[in-house]
Protein backbone atom coordinates (compact mmCIF):
# COMPACT_ATOMS: atom_id res chain seq x y z
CA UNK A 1 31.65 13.23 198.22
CA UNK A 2 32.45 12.41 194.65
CA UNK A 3 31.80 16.50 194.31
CA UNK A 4 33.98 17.63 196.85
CA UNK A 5 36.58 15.37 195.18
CA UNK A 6 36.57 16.71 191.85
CA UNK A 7 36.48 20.43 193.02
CA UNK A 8 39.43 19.83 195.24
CA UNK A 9 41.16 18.26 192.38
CA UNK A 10 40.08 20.83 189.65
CA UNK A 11 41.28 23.47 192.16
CA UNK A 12 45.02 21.72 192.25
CA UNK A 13 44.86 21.98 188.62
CA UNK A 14 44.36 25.47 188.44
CA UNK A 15 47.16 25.96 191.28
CA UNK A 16 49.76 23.61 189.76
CA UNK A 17 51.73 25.99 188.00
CA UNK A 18 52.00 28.30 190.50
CA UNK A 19 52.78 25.56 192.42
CA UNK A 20 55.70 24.16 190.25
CA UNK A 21 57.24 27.99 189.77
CA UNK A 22 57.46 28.03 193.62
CA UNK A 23 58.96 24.45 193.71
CA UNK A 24 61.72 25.39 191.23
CA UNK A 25 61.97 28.89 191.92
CA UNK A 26 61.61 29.42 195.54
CA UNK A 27 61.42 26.26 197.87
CA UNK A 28 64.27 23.69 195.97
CA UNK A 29 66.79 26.81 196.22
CA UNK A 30 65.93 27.35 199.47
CA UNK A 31 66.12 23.78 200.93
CA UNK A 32 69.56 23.13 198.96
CA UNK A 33 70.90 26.54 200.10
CA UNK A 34 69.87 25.32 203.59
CA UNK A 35 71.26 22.08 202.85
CA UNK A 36 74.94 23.73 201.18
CA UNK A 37 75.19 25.53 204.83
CA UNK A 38 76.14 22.23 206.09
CA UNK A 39 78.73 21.33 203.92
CA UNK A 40 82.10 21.88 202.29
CA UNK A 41 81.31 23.02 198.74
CA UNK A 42 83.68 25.70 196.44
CA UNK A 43 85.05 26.03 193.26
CA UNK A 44 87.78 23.65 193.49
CA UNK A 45 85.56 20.81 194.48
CA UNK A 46 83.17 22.29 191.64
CA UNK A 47 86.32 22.15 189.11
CA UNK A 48 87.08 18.57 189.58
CA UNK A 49 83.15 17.44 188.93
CA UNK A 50 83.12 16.82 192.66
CA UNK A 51 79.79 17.19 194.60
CA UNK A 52 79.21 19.06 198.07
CA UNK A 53 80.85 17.05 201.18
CA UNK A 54 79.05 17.16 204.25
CA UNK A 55 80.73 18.66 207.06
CA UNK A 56 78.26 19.47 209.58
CA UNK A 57 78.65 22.77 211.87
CA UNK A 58 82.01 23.16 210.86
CA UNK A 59 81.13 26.41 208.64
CA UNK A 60 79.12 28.22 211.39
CA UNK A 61 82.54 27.70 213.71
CA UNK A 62 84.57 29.13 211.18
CA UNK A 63 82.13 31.97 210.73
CA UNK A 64 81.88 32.59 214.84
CA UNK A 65 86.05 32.24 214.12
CA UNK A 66 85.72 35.32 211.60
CA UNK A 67 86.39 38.52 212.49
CA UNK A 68 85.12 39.79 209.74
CA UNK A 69 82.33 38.08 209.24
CA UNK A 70 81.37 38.96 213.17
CA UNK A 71 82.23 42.57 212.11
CA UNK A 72 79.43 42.41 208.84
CA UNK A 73 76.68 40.86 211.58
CA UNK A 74 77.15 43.73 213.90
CA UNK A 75 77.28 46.18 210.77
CA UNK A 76 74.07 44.66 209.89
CA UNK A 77 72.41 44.52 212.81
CA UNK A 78 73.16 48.33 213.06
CA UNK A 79 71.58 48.86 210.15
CA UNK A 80 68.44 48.52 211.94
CA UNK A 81 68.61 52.28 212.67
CA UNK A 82 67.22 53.02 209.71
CA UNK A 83 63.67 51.16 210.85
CA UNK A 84 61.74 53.19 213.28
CA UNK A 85 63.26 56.21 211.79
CA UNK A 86 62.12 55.08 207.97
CA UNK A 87 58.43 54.03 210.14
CA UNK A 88 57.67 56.95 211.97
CA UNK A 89 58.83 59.78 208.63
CA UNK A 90 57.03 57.29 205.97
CA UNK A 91 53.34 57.30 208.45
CA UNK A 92 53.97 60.70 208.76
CA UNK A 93 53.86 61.66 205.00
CA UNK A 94 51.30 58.85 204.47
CA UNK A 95 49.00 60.74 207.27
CA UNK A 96 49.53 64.39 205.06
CA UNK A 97 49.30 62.90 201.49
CA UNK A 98 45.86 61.19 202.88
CA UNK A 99 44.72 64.44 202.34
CA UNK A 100 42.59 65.17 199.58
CA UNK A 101 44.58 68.68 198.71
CA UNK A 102 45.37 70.23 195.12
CA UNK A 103 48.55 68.72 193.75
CA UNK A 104 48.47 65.61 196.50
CA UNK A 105 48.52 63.18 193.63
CA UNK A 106 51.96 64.78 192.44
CA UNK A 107 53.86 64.38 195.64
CA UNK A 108 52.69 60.74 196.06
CA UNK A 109 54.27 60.01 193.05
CA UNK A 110 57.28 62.07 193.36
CA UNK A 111 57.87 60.58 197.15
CA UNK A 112 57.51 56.73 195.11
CA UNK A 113 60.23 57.60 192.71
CA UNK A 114 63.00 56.60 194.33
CA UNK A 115 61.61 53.37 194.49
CA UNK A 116 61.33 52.90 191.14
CA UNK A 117 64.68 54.59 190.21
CA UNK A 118 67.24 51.78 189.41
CA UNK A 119 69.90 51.47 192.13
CA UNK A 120 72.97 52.61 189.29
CA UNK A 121 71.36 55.58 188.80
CA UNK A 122 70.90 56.51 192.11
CA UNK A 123 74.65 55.41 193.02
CA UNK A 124 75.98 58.01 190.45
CA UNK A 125 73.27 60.58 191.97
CA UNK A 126 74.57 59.80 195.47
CA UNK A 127 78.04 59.97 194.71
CA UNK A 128 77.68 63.16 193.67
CA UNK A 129 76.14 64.58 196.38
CA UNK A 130 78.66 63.01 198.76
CA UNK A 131 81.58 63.80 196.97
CA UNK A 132 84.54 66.49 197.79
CA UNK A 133 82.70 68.38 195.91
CA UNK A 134 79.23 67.42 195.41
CA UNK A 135 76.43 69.17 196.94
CA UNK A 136 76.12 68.41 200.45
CA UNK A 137 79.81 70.02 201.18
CA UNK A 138 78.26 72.93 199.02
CA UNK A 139 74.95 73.18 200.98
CA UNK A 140 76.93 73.01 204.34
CA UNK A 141 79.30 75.56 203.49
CA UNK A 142 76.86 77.85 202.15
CA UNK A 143 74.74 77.49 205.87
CA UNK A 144 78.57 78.13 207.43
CA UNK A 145 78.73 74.08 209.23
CA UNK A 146 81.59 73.67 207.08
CA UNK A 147 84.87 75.52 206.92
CA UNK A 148 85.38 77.06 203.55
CA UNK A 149 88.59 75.29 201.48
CA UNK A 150 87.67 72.15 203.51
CA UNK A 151 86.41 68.94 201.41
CA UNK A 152 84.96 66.40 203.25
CA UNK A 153 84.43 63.21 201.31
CA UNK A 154 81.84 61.52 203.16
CA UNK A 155 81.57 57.84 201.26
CA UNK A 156 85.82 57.97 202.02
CA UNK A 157 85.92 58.14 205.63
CA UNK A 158 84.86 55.06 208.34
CA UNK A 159 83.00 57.40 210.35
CA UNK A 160 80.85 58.83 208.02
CA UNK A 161 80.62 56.31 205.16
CA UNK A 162 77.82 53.94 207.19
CA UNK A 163 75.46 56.52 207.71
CA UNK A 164 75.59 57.99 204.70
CA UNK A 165 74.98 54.67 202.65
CA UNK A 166 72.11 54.48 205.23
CA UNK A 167 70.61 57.74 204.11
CA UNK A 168 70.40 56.14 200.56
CA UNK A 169 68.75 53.36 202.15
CA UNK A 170 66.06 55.24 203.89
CA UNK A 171 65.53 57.41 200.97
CA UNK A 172 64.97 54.58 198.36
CA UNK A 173 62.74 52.95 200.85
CA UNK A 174 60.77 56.34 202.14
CA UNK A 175 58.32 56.08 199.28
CA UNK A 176 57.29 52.04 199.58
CA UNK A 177 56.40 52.18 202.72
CA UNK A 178 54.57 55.39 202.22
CA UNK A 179 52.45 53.85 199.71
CA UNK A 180 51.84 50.84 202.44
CA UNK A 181 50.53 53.20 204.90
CA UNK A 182 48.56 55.31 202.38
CA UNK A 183 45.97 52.03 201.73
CA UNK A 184 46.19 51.42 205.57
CA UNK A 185 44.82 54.62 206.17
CA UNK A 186 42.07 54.79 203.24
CA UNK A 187 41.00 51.94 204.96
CA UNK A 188 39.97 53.39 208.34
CA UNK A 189 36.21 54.15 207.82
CA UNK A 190 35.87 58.10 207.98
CA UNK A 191 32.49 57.53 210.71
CA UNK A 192 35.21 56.93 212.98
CA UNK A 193 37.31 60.42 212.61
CA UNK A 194 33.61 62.38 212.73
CA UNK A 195 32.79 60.82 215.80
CA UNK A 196 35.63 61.77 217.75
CA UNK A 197 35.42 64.93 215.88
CA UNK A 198 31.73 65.36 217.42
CA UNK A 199 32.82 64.49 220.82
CA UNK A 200 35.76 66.99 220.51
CA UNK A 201 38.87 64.93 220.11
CA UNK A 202 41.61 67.39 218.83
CA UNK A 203 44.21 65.86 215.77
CA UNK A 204 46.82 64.53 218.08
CA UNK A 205 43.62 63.02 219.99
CA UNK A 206 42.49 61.26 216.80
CA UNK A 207 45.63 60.02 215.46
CA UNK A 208 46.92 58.42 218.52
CA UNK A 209 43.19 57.12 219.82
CA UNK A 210 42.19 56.15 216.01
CA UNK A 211 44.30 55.95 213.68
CA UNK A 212 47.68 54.47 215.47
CA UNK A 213 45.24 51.54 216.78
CA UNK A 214 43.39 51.02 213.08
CA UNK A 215 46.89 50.57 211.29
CA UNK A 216 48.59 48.57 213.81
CA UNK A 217 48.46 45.54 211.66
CA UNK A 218 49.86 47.75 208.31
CA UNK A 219 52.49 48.96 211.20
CA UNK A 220 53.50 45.86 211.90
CA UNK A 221 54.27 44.73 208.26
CA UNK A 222 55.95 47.36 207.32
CA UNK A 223 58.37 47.17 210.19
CA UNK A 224 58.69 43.90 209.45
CA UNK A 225 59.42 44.38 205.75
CA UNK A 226 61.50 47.06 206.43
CA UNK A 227 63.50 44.76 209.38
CA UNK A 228 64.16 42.34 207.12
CA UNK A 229 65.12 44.44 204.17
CA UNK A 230 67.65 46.33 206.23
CA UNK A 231 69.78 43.06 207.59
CA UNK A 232 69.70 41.85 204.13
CA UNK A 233 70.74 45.75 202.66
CA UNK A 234 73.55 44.91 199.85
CA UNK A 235 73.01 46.90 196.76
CA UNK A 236 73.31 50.21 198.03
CA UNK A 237 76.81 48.80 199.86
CA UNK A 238 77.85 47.35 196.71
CA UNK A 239 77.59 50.08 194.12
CA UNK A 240 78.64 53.08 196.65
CA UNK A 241 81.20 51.37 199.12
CA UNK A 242 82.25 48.11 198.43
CA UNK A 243 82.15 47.53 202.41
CA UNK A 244 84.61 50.11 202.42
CA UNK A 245 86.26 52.09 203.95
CA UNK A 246 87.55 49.61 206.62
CA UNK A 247 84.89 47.67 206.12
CA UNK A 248 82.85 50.21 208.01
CA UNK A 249 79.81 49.47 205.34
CA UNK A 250 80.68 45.63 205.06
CA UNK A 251 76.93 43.66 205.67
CA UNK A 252 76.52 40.69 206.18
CA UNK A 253 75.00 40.39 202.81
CA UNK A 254 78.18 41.49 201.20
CA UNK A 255 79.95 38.55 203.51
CA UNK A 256 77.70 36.38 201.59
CA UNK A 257 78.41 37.88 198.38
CA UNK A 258 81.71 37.68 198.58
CA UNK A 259 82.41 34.78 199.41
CA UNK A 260 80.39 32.72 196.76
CA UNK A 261 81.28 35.34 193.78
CA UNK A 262 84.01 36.93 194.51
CA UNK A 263 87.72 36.03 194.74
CA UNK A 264 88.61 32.43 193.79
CA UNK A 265 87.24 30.44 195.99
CA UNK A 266 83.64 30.44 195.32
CA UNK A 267 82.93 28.95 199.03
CA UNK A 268 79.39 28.68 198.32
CA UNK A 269 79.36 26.07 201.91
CA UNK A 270 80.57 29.23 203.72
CA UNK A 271 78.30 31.18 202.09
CA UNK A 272 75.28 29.50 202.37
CA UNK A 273 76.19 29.35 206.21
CA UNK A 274 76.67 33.12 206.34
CA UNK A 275 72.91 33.28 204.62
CA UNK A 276 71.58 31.15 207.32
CA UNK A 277 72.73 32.97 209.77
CA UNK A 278 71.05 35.85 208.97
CA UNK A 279 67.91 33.91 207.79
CA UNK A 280 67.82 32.96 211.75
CA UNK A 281 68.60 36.66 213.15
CA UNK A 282 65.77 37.76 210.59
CA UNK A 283 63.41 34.93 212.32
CA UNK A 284 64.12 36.10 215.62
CA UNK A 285 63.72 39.81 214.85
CA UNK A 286 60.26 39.31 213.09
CA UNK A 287 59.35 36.89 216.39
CA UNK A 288 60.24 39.90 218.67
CA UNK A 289 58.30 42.26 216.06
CA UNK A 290 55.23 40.40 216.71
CA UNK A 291 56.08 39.86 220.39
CA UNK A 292 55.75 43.49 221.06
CA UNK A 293 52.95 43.93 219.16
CA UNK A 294 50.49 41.15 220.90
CA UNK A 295 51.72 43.04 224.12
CA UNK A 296 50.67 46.16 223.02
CA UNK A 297 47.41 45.04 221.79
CA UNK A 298 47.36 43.15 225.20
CA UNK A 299 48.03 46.47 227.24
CA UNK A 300 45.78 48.33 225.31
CA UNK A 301 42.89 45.89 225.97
């Protein structure tokens, strides 16, 4: 007993600071963000030394009272586009990279540089290609889909601007979940793949019978991952849009931004609602995630 004690107590020691960096770091901001939701808190009240005033669901009725703010959820929610399409082309690669070709190393890395590549670098890269006359008018003329003398300016218009700040999205996030999918697949034991090979299953046979079922649980983090990164998507918005034009590229996450640093007010109440918001939508999204995922391990049993 008086063993069990002192291991349990020397392994608290060795887990305290971690345990203090979350505290501070990670569960204190999150409980008083949670708590800020709930109350009427902004730079006025901040300027006269005054402390957050509780005003219970009156933020989330004044966000439901928002058009804009319902116009960033759906934006956001649309944004989840970009998942099965940024799935299915990063499992893809992963499955041709697995390959142990001349060169494969190269490409691995080059598809994971965009994921290293800071996000103001890539916003002047982008911007050029989406400009009047950056490369993708150039490209398109040169293949005759685009009239010659015409200059489409695809970040200015509200019907292009949303897909092609989701573009940037899916191509910084390609390579990540590339990577994922690469140790998911070095970790399906290779006896597998030479027994169906033996008992003449063809590629597509082997894929869909082997590997598909052996990465289901690297499947479902990734989509998961990638859910949640895409309702929370506000860097690429920020540096290329703005939430412009029309607010056509205006995320939630930019609602959020806004309103506790930009402007005057500093509502960080409002804010912290707004956050909550899509803390809950996240929730329910990853519930559904693994929802259809126990089914289809159910179905397949």
């Amino acid at each position: 007993m008086r063993a069990s004690w002192r291991e349990t107590l020397l392994s608290y020691t060795f887990l305290a600071p971690a345990l203090v960096l979350l505290g501070l770091f990670t569960f204190y901001p999150l409980i008083y963000g949670s708590y800020l939701g709930f109350t009427q808190y902004d730079g006025a009240r901040f300027a006269h030394g005054l402390g957050p005033k509780w005003v219970g669901l009156s933020n989330f009725r004044t966000l439901l009272a928002d058009p804009l703010f319902l116009t960033s959820l759906w934006n956001s929610v649309k944004y989840l586009l970009v998942v099965p399409a940024l799935q299915l082309a990063s499992l893809a690669v992963a499955v041709l990279v697995s390959r142990e070709l001349p060169a494969m190393p190269f490409f691995r890395a080059a598809y994971y540089v965009p994921v290293v590549t800071s996000i103001s670098l890539a916003a002047v890269m982008w911007e050029w290609v989406y400009n009047r006359s950056g490369t993708l008018n150039w490209t398109l003329k040169a293949l005759h889909l685009l009239p010659q003398g015409v200059a489409f300016g695809w970040l200015n218009n509200e019907h292009t601007a949303f897909w092609a700040v989701m573009l940037v999205t899916f191509w910084r996030g390609f390579g990540y979940y590339m990577v994922l999918y690469l140790a998911g697949l070095q970790g399906i034991p290779e006896e597998l793949n030479e027994a169906a090979i033996l008992d003449g299953a063809g590629s597509w046979q082997r894929f869909w019978r082997i590997t598909v079922p052996m990465m289901r649980p690297t499947i479902l983090l990734c989509s998961l991952l990638s859910t949640i990164a895409a309702l929370r998507v506000l860097e690429e918005v920020l540096v290329l849009t703005n939430g412009g034009p029309l607010n056509s590229t205006y995320t939630a996450l930019m609602y959020v931004y806004s309103k506790a640093f930009q402007g005057f007010d500093f509502d960080y109440g409002l804010a912290s609602a707004a956050g909550l918001v899509v803390a809950l939508v996240a929730l329910l999204l990853s519930l559904a995630n693994f929802r259809l995922f126990r089914d289809a391990e159910g179905a397949q049993g």
